[in-house]
PDB file of N, CA and C in Angstrom:
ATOM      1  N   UNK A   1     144.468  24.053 127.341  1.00  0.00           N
ATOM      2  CA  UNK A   1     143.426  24.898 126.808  1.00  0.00           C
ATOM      3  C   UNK A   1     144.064  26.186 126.285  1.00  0.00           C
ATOM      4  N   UNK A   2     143.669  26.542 125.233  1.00  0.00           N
ATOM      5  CA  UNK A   2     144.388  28.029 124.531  1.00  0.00           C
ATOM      6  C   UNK A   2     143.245  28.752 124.057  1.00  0.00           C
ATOM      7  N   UNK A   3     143.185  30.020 124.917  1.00  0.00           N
ATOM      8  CA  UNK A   3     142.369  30.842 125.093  1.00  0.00           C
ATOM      9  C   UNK A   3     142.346  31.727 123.850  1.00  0.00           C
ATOM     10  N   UNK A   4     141.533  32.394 123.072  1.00  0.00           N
ATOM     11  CA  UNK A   4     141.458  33.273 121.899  1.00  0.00           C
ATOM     12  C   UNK A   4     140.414  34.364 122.620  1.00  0.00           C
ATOM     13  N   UNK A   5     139.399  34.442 122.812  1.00  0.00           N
ATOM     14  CA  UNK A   5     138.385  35.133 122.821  1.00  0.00           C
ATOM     15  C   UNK A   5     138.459  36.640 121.981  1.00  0.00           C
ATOM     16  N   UNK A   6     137.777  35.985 120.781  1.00  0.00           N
ATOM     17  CA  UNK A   6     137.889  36.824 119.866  1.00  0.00           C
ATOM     18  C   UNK A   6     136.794  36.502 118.844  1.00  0.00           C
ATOM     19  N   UNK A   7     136.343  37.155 117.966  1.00  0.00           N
ATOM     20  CA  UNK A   7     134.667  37.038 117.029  1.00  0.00           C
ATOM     21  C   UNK A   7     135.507  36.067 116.214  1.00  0.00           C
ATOM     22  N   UNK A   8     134.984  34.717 115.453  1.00  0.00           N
ATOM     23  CA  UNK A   8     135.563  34.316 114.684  1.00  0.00           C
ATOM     24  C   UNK A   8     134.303  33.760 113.768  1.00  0.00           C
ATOM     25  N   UNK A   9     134.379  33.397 112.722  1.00  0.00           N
ATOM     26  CA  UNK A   9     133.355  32.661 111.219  1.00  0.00           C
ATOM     27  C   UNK A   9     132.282  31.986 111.930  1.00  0.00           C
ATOM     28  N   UNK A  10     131.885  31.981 111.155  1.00  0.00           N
ATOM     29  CA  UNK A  10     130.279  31.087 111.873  1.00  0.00           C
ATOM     30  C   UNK A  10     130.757  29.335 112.205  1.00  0.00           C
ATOM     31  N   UNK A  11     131.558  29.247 111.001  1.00  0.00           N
ATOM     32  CA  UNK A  11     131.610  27.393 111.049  1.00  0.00           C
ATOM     33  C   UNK A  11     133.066  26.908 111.944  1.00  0.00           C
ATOM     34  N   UNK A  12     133.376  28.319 112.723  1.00  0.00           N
ATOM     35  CA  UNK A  12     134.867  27.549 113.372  1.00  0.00           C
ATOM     36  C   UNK A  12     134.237  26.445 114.418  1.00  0.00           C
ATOM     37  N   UNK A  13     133.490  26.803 115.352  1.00  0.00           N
ATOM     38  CA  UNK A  13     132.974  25.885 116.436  1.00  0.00           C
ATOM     39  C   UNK A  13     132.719  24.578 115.987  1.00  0.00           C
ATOM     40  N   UNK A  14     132.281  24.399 114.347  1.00  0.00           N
ATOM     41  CA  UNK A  14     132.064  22.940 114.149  1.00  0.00           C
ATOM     42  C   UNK A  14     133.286  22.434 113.336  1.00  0.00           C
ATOM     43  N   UNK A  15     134.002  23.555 112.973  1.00  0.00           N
ATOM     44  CA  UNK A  15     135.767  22.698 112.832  1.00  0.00           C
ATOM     45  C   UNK A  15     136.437  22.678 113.548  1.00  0.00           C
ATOM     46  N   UNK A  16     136.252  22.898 114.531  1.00  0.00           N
ATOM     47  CA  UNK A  16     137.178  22.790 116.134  1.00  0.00           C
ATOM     48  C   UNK A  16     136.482  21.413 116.671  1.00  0.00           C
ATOM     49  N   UNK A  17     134.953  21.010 116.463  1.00  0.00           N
ATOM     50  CA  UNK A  17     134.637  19.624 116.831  1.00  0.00           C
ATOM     51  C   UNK A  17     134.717  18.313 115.732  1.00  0.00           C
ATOM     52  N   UNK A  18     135.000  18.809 114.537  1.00  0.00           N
ATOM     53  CA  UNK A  18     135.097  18.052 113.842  1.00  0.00           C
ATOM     54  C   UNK A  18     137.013  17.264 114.352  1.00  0.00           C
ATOM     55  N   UNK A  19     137.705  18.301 114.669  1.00  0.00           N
ATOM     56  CA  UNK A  19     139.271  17.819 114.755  1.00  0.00           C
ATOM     57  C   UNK A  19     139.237  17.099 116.064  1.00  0.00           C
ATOM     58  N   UNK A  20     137.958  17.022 116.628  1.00  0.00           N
ATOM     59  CA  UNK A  20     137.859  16.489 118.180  1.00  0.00           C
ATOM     60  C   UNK A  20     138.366  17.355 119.364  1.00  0.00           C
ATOM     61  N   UNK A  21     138.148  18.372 119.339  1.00  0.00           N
ATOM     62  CA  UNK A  21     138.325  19.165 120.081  1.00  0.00           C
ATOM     63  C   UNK A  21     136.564  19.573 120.832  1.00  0.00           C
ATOM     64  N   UNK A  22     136.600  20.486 121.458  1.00  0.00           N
ATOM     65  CA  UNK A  22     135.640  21.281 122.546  1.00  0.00           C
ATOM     66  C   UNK A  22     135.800  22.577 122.275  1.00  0.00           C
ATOM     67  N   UNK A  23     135.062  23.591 121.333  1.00  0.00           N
ATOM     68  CA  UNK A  23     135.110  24.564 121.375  1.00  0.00           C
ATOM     69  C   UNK A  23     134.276  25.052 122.715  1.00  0.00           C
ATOM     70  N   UNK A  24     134.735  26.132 123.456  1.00  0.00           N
ATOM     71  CA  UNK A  24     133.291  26.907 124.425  1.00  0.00           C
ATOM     72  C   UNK A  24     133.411  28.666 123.589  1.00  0.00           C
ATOM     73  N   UNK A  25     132.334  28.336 123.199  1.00  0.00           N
ATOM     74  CA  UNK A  25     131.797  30.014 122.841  1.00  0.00           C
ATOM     75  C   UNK A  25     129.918  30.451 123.291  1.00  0.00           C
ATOM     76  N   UNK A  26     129.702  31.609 122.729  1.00  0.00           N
ATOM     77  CA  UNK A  26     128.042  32.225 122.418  1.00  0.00           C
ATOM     78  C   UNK A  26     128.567  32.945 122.014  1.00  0.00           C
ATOM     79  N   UNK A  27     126.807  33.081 122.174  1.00  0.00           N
ATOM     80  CA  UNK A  27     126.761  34.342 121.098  1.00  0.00           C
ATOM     81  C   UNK A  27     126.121  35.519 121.456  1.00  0.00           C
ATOM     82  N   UNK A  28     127.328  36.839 120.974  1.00  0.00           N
ATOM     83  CA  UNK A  28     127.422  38.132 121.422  1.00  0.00           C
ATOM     84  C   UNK A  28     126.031  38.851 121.573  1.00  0.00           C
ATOM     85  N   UNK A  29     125.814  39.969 121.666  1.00  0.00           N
ATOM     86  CA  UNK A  29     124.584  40.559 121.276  1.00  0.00           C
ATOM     87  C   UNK A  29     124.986  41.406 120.923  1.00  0.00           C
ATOM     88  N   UNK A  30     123.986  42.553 120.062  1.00  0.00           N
ATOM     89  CA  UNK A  30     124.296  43.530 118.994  1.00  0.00           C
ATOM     90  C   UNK A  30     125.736  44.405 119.657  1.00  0.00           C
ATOM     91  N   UNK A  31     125.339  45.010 120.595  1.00  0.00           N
ATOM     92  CA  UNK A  31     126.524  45.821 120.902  1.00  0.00           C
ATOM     93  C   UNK A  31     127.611  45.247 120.762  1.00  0.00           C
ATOM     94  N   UNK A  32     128.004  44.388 121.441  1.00  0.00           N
ATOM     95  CA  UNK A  32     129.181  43.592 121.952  1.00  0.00           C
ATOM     96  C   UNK A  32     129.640  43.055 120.005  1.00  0.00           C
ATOM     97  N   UNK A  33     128.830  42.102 119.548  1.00  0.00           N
ATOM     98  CA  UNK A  33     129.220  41.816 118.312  1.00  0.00           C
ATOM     99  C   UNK A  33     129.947  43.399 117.364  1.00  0.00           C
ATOM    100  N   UNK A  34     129.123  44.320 117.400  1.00  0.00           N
ATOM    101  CA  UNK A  34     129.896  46.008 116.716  1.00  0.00           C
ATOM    102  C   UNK A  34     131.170  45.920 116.917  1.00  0.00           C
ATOM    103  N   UNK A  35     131.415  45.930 118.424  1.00  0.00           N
ATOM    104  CA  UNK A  35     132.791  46.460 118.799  1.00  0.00           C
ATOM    105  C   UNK A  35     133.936  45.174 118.571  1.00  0.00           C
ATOM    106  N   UNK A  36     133.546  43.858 118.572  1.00  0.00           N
ATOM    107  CA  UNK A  36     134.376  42.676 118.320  1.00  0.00           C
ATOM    108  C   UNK A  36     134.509  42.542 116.564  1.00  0.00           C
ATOM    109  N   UNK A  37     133.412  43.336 116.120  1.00  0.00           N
ATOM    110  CA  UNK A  37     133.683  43.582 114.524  1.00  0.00           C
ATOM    111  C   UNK A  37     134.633  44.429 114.230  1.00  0.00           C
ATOM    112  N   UNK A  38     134.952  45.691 114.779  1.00  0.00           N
ATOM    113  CA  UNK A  38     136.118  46.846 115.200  1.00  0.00           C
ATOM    114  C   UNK A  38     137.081  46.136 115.272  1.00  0.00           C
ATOM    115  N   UNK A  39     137.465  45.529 116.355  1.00  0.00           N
ATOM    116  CA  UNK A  39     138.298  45.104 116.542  1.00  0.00           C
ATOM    117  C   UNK A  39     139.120  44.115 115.444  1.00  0.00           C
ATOM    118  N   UNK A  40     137.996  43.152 114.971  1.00  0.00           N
ATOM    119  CA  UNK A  40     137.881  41.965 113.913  1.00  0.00           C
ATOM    120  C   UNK A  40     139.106  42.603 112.880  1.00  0.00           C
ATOM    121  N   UNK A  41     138.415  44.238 112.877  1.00  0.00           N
ATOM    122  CA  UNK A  41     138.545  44.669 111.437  1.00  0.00           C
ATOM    123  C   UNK A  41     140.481  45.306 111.499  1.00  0.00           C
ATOM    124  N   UNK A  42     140.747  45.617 112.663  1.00  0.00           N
ATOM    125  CA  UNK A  42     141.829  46.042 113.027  1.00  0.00           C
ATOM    126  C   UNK A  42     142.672  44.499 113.445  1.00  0.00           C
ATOM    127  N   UNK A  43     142.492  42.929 113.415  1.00  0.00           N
ATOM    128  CA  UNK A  43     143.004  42.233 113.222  1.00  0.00           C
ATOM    129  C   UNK A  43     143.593  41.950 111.704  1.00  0.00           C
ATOM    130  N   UNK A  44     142.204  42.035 110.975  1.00  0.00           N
ATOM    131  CA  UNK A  44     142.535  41.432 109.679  1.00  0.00           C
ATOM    132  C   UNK A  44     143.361  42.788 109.045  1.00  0.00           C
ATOM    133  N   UNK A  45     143.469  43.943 108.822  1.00  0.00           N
ATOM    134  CA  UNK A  45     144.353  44.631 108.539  1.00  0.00           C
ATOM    135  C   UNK A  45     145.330  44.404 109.245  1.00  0.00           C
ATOM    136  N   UNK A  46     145.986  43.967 110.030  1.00  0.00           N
ATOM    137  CA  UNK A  46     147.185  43.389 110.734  1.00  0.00           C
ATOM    138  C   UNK A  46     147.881  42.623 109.852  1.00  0.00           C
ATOM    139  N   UNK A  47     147.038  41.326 109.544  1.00  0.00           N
ATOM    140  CA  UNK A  47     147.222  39.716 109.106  1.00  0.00           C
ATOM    141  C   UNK A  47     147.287  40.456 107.359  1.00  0.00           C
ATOM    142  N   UNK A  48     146.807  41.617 106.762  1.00  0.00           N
ATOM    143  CA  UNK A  48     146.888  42.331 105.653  1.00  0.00           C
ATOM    144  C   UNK A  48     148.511  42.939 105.542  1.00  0.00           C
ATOM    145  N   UNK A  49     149.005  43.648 106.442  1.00  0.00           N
ATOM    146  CA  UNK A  49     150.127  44.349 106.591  1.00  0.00           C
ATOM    147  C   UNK A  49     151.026  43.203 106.588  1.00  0.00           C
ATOM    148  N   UNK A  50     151.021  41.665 107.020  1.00  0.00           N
ATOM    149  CA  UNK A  50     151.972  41.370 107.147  1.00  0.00           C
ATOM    150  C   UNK A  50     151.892  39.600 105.933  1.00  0.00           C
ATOM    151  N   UNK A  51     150.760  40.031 105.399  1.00  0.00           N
ATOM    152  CA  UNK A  51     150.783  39.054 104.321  1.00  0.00           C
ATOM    153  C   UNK A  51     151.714  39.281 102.825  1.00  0.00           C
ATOM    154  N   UNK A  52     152.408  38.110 102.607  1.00  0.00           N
ATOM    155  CA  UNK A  52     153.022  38.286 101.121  1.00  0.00           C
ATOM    156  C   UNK A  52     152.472  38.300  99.966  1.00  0.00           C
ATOM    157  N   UNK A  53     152.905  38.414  98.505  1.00  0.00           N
ATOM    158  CA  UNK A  53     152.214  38.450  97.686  1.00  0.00           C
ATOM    159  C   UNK A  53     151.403  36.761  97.456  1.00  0.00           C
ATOM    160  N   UNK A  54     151.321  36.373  97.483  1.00  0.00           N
ATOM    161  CA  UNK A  54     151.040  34.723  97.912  1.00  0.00           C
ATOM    162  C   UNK A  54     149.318  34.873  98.341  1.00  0.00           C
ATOM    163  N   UNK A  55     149.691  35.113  99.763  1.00  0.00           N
ATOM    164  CA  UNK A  55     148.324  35.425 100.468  1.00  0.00           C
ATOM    165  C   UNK A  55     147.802  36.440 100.784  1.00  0.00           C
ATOM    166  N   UNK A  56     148.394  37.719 100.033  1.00  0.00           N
ATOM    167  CA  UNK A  56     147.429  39.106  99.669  1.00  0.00           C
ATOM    168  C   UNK A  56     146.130  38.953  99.311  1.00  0.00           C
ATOM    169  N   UNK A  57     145.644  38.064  98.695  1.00  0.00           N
ATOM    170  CA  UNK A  57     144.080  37.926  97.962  1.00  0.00           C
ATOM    171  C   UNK A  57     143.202  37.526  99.154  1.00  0.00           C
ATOM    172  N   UNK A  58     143.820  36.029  99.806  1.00  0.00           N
ATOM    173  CA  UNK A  58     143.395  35.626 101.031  1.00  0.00           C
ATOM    174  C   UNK A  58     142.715  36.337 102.220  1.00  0.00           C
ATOM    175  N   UNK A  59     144.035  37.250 102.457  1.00  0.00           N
ATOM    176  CA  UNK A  59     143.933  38.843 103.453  1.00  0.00           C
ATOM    177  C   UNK A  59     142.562  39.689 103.439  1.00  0.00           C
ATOM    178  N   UNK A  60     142.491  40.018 101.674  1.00  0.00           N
ATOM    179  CA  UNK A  60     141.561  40.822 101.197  1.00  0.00           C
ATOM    180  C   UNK A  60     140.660  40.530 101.454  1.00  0.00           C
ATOM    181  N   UNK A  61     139.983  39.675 101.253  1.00  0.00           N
ATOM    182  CA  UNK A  61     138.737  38.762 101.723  1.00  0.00           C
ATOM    183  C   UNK A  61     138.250  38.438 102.669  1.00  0.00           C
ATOM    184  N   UNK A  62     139.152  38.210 103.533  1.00  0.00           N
ATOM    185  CA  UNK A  62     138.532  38.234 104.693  1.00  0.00           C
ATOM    186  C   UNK A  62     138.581  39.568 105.469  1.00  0.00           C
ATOM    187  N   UNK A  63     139.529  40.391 105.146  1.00  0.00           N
ATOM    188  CA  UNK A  63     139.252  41.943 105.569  1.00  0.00           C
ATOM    189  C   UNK A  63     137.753  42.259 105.183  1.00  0.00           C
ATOM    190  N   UNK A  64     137.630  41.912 103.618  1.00  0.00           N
ATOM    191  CA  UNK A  64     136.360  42.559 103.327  1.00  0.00           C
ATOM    192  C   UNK A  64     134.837  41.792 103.808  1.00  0.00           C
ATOM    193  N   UNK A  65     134.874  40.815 103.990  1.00  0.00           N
ATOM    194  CA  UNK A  65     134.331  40.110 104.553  1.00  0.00           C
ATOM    195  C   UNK A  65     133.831  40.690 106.104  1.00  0.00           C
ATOM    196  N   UNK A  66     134.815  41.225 106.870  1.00  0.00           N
ATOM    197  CA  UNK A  66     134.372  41.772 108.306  1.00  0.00           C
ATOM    198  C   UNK A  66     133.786  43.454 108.233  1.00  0.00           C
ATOM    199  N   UNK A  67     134.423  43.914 106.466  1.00  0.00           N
ATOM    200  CA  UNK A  67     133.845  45.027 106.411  1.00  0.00           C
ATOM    201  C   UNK A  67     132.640  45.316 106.168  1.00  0.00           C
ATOM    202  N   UNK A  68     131.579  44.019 105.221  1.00  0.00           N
ATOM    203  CA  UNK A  68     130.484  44.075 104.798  1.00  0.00           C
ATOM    204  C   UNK A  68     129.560  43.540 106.389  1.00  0.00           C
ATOM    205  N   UNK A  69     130.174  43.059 107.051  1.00  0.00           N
ATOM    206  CA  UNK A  69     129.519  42.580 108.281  1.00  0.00           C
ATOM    207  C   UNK A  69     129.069  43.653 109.070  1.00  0.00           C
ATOM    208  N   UNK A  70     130.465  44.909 109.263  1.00  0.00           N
ATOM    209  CA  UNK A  70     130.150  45.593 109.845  1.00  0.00           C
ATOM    210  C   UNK A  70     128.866  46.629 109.429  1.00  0.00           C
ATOM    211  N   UNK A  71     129.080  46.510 107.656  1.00  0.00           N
ATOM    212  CA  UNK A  71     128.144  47.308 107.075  1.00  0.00           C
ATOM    213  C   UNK A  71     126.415  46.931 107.178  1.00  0.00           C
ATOM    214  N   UNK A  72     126.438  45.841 107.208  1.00  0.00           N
ATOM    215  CA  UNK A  72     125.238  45.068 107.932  1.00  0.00           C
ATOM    216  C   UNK A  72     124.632  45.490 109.291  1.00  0.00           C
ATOM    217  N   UNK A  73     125.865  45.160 110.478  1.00  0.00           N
ATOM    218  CA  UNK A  73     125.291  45.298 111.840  1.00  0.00           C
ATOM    219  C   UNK A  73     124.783  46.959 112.371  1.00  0.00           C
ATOM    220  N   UNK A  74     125.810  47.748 111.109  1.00  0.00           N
ATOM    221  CA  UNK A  74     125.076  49.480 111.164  1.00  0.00           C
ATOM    222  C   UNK A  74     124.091  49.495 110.444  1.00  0.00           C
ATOM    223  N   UNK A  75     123.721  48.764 109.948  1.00  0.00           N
ATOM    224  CA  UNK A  75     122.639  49.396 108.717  1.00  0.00           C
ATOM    225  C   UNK A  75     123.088  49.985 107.652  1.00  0.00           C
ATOM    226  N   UNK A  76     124.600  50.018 107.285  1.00  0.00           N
ATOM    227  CA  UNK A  76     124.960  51.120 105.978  1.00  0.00           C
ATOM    228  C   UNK A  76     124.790  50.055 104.786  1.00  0.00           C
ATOM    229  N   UNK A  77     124.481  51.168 103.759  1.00  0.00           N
ATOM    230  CA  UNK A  77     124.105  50.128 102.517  1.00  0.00           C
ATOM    231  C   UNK A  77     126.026  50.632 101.743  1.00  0.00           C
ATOM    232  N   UNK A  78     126.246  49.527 100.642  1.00  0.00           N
ATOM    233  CA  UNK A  78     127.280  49.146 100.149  1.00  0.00           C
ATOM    234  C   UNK A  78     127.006  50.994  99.371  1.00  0.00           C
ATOM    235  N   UNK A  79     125.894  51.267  98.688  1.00  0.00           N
ATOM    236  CA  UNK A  79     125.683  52.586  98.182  1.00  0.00           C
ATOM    237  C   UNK A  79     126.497  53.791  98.875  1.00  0.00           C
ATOM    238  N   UNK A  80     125.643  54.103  99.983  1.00  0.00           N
ATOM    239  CA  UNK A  80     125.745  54.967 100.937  1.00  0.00           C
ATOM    240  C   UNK A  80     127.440  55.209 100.968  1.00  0.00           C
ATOM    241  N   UNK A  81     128.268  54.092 100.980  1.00  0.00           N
ATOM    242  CA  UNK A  81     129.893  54.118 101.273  1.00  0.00           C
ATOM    243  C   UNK A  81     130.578  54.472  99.929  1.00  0.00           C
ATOM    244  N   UNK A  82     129.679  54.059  98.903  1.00  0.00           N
ATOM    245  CA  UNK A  82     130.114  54.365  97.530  1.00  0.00           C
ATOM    246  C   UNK A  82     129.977  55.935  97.125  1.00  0.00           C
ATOM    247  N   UNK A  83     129.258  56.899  97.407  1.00  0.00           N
ATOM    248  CA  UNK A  83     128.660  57.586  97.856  1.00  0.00           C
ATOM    249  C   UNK A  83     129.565  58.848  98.446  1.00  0.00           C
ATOM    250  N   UNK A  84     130.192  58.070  99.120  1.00  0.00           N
ATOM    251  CA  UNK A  84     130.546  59.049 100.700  1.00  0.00           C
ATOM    252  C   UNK A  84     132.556  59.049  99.770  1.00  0.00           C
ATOM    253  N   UNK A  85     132.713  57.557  99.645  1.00  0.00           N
ATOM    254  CA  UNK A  85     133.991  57.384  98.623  1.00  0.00           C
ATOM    255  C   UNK A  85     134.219  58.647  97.559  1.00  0.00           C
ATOM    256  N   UNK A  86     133.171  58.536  97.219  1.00  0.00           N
ATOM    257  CA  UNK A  86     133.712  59.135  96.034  1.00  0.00           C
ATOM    258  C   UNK A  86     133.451  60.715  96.582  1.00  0.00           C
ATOM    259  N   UNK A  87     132.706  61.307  97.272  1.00  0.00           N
ATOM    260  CA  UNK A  87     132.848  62.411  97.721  1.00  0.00           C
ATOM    261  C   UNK A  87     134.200  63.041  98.254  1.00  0.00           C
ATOM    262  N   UNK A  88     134.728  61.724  99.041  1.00  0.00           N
ATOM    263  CA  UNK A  88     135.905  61.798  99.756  1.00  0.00           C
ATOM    264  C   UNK A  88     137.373  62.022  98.482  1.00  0.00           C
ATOM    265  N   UNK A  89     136.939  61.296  97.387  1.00  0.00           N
ATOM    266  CA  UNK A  89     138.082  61.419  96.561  1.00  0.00           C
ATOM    267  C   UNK A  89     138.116  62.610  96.075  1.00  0.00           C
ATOM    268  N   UNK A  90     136.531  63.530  95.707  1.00  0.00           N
ATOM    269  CA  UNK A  90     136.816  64.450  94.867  1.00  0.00           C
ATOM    270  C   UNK A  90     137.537  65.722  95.869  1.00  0.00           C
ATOM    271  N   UNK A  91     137.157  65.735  97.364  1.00  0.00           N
ATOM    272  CA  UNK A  91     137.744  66.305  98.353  1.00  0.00           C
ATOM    273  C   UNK A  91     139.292  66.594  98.162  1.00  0.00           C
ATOM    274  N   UNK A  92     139.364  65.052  98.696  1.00  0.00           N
ATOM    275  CA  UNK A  92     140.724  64.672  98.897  1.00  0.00           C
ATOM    276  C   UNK A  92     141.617  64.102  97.969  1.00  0.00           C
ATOM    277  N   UNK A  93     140.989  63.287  96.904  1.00  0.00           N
ATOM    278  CA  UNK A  93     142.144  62.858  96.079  1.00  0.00           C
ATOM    279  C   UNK A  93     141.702  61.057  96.575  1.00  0.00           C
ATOM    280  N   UNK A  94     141.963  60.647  95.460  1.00  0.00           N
ATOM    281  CA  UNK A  94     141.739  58.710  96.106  1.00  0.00           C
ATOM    282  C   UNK A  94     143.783  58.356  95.994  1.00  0.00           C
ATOM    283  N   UNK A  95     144.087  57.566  95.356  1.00  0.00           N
ATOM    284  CA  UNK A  95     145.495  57.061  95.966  1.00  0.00           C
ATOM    285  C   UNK A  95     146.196  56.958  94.481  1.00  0.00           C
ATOM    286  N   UNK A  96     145.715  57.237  93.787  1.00  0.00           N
ATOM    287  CA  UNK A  96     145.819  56.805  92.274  1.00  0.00           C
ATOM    288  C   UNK A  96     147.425  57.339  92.155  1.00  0.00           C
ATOM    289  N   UNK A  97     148.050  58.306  92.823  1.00  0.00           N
ATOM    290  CA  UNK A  97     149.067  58.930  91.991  1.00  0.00           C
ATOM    291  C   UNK A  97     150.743  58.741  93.250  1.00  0.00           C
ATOM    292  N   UNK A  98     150.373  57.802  93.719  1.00  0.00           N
ATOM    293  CA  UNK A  98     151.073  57.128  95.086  1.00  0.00           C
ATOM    294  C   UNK A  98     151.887  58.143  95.869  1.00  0.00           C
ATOM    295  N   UNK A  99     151.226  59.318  96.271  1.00  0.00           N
ATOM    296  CA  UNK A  99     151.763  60.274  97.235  1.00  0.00           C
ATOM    297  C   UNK A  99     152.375  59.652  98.710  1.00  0.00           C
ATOM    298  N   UNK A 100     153.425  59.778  98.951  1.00  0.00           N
ATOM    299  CA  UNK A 100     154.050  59.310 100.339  1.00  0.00           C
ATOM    300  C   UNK A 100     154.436  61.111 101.005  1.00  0.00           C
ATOM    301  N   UNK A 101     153.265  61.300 101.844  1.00  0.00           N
ATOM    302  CA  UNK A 101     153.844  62.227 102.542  1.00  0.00           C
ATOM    303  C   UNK A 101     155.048  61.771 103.924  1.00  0.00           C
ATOM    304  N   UNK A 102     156.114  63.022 103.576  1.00  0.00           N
ATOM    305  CA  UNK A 102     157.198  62.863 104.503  1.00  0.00           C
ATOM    306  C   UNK A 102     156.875  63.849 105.521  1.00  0.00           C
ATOM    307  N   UNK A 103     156.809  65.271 104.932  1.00  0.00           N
ATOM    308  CA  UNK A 103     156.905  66.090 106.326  1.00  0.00           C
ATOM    309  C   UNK A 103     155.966  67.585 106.143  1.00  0.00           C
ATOM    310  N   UNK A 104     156.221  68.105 106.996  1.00  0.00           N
ATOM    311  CA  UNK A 104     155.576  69.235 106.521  1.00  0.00           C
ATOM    312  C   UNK A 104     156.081  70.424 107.074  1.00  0.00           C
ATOM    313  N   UNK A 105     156.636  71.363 106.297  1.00  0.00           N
ATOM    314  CA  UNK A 105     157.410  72.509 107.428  1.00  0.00           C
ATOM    315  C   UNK A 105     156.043  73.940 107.891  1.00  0.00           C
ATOM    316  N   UNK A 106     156.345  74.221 108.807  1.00  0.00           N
ATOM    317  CA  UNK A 106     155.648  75.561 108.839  1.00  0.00           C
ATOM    318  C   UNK A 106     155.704  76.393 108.750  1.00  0.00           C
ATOM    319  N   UNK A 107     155.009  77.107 107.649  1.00  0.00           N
ATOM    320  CA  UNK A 107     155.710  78.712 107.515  1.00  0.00           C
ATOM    321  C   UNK A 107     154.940  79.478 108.028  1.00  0.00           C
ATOM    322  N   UNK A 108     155.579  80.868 108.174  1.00  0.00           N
ATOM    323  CA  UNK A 108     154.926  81.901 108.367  1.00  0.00           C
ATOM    324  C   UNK A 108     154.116  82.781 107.316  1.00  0.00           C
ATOM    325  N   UNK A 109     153.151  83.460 107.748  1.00  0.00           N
ATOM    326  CA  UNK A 109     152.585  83.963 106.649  1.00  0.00           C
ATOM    327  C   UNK A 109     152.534  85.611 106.813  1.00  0.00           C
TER     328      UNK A 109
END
């Protein structure tokens, strides 16, 4: 038996019985599902960081995929983030001009 316990797609349980296997799962409730979406979301950026150009697209998708989920189980609309984005860029800047900060010294003033 090889243990995962972890949120996974709606249709794994019936491709785990289709290969003849025994999946055992349920199903979460609101809270519990949030925080296994968190988590979800800090897997698939993992499986993102360490994908090649090959299966970069793959990555994406299902990253974004756990992101619209999460945007669901809060209630945020796709707007609201569009919204808040672009506020954040005019703030901060979006990525457009590929800044790699190294360091930062401190001066006196």
């Amino acid at each position: 038996m090889k243990q995962y316990n972890k949120l996974v797609r709606d249709r794994i349980p019936e491709i785990i019985k289709r290969a003849g296997k025994t999946p055992k799962y349920h199903t979460l409730n609101d809270e519990d599902f949030k925080a296994s979406l968190k988590r979800k979301a800090v897997e698939e950026a993992e499986e993102l960081l360490a994908a090649n150009d090959e299966s970069l697209r793959k990555e994406l998708a299902d990253l974004a995929e756990v992101l619209d989920a999460l945007l669901g189980s809060y209630g945020i609309s796709s707007d609201e983030i569009a919204a808040i984005r672009k506020a954040r860029n005019t703030e901060r800047g979006a990525f457009a001009e590929q800044i790699f900060l190294e360091s930062v010294v401190d001066t006196e003033r």
